[in-house]
C-alpha atoms as a PDB file:
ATOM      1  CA  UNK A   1      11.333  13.747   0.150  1.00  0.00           C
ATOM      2  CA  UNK A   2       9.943  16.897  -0.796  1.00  0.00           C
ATOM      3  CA  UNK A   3       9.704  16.200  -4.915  1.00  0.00           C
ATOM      4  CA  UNK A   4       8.789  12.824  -4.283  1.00  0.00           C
ATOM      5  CA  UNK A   5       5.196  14.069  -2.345  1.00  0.00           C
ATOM      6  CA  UNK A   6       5.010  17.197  -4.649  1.00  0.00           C
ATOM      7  CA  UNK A   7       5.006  14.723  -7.624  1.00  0.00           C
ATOM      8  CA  UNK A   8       3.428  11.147  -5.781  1.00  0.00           C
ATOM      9  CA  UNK A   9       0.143  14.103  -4.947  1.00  0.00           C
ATOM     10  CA  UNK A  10      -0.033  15.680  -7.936  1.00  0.00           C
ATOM     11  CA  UNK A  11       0.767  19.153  -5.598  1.00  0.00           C
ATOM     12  CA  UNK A  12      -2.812  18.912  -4.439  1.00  0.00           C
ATOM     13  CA  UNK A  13      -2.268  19.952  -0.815  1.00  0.00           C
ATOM     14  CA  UNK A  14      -5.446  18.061   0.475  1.00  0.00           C
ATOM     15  CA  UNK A  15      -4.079  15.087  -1.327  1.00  0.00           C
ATOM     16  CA  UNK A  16      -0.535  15.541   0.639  1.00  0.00           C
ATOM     17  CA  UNK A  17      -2.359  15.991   3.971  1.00  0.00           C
ATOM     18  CA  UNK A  18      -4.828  12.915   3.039  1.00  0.00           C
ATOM     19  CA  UNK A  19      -1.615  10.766   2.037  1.00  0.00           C
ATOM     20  CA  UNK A  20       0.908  11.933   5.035  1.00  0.00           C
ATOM     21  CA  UNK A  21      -2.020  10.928   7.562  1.00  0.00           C
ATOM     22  CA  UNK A  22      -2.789   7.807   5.866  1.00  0.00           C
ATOM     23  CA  UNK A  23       0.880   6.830   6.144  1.00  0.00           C
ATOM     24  CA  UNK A  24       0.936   7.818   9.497  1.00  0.00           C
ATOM     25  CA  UNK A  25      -1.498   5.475  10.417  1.00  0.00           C
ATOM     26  CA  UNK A  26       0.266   2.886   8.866  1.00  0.00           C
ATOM     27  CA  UNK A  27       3.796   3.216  10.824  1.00  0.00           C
ATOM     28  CA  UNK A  28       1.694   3.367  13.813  1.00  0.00           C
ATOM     29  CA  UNK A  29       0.171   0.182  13.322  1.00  0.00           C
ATOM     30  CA  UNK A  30       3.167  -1.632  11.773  1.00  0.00           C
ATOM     31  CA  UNK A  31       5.748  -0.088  14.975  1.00  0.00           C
ATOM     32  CA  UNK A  32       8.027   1.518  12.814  1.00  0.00           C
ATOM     33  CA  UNK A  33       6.611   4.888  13.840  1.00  0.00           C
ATOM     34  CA  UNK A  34       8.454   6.624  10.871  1.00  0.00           C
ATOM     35  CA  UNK A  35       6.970   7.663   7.359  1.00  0.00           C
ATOM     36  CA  UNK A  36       9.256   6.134   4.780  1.00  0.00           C
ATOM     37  CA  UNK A  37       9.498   5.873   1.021  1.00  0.00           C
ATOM     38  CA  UNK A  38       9.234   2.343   1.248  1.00  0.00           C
ATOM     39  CA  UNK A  39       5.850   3.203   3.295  1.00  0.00           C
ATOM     40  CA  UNK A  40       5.091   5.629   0.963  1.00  0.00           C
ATOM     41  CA  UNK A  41       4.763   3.459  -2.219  1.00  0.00           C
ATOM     42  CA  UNK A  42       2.221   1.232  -0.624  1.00  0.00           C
ATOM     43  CA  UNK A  43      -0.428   4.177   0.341  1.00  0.00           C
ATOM     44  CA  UNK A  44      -3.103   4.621  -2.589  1.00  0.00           C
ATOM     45  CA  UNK A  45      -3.216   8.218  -3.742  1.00  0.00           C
ATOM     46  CA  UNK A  46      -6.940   9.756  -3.979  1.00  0.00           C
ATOM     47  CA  UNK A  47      -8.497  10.428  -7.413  1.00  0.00           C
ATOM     48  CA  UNK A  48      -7.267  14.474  -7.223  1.00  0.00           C
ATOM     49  CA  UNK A  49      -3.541  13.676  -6.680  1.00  0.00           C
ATOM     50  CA  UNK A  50      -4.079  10.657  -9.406  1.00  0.00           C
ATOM     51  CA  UNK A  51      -5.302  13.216 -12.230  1.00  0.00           C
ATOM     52  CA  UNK A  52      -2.835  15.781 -11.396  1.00  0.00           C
ATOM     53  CA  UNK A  53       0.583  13.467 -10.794  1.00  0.00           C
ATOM     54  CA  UNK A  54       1.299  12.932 -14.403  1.00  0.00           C
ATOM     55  CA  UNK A  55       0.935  16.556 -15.025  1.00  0.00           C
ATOM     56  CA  UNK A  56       3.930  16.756 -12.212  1.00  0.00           C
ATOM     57  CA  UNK A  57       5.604  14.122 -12.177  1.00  0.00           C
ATOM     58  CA  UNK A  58       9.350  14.790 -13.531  1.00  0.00           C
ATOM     59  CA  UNK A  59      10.460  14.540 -17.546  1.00  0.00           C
ATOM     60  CA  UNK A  60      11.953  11.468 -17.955  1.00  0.00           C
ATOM     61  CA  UNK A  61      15.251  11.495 -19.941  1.00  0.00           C
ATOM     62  CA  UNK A  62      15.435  10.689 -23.507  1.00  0.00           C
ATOM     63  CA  UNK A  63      18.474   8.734 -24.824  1.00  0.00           C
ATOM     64  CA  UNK A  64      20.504  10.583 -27.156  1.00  0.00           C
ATOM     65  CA  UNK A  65      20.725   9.084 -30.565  1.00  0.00           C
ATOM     66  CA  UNK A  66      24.384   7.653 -32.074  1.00  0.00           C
ATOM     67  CA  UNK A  67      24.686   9.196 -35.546  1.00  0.00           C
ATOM     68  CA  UNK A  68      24.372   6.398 -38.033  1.00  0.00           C
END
C-alpha cells in the first residue's frame, strides 16, 4: 500500500504517522485489528496531507482520440 499512503498523505510524513495511528485506533475498536484499504478510505486526512495530495496523487490517463 505504499503509493496509496504516499499519495492518500500528500508524502507529508507527520500526516502518514497522524493517519496510520488514527487507523489503528479504529481496527482496535472495530476487532479487526488490521489496517486495511477499506479502513483506510474512511480516516479523514489532516489539512497538510489535504493541500499536498493533489500535488501527488498519480496522472490519470487520458483517452486517446480516434482520428475522424
Amino acid at each position: 500500500m505504499s503509493d496509496y499512503l504516499f499519495h492518500r498523505t500528500g508524502a507529508m510524513s507527520g500526516s502518514l504517522s497522524q493517519f496510520i495511528s488514527g487507523t489503528a485506533v479504529l481496527a482496535i475498536e472495530d476487532g479487526s485489528e488490521a489496517i486495511t484499504e477499506e479502513l483506510l478510505e474512511i480516516v479523514p486526512i489532516d489539512f497538510a496531507a489535504k493541500q499536498c495530495e493533489r500535488l501527488t496523487a498519480p496522472a490519470k490517463a487520458t483517452r486517446a482520440r480516434r482520428p475522424t
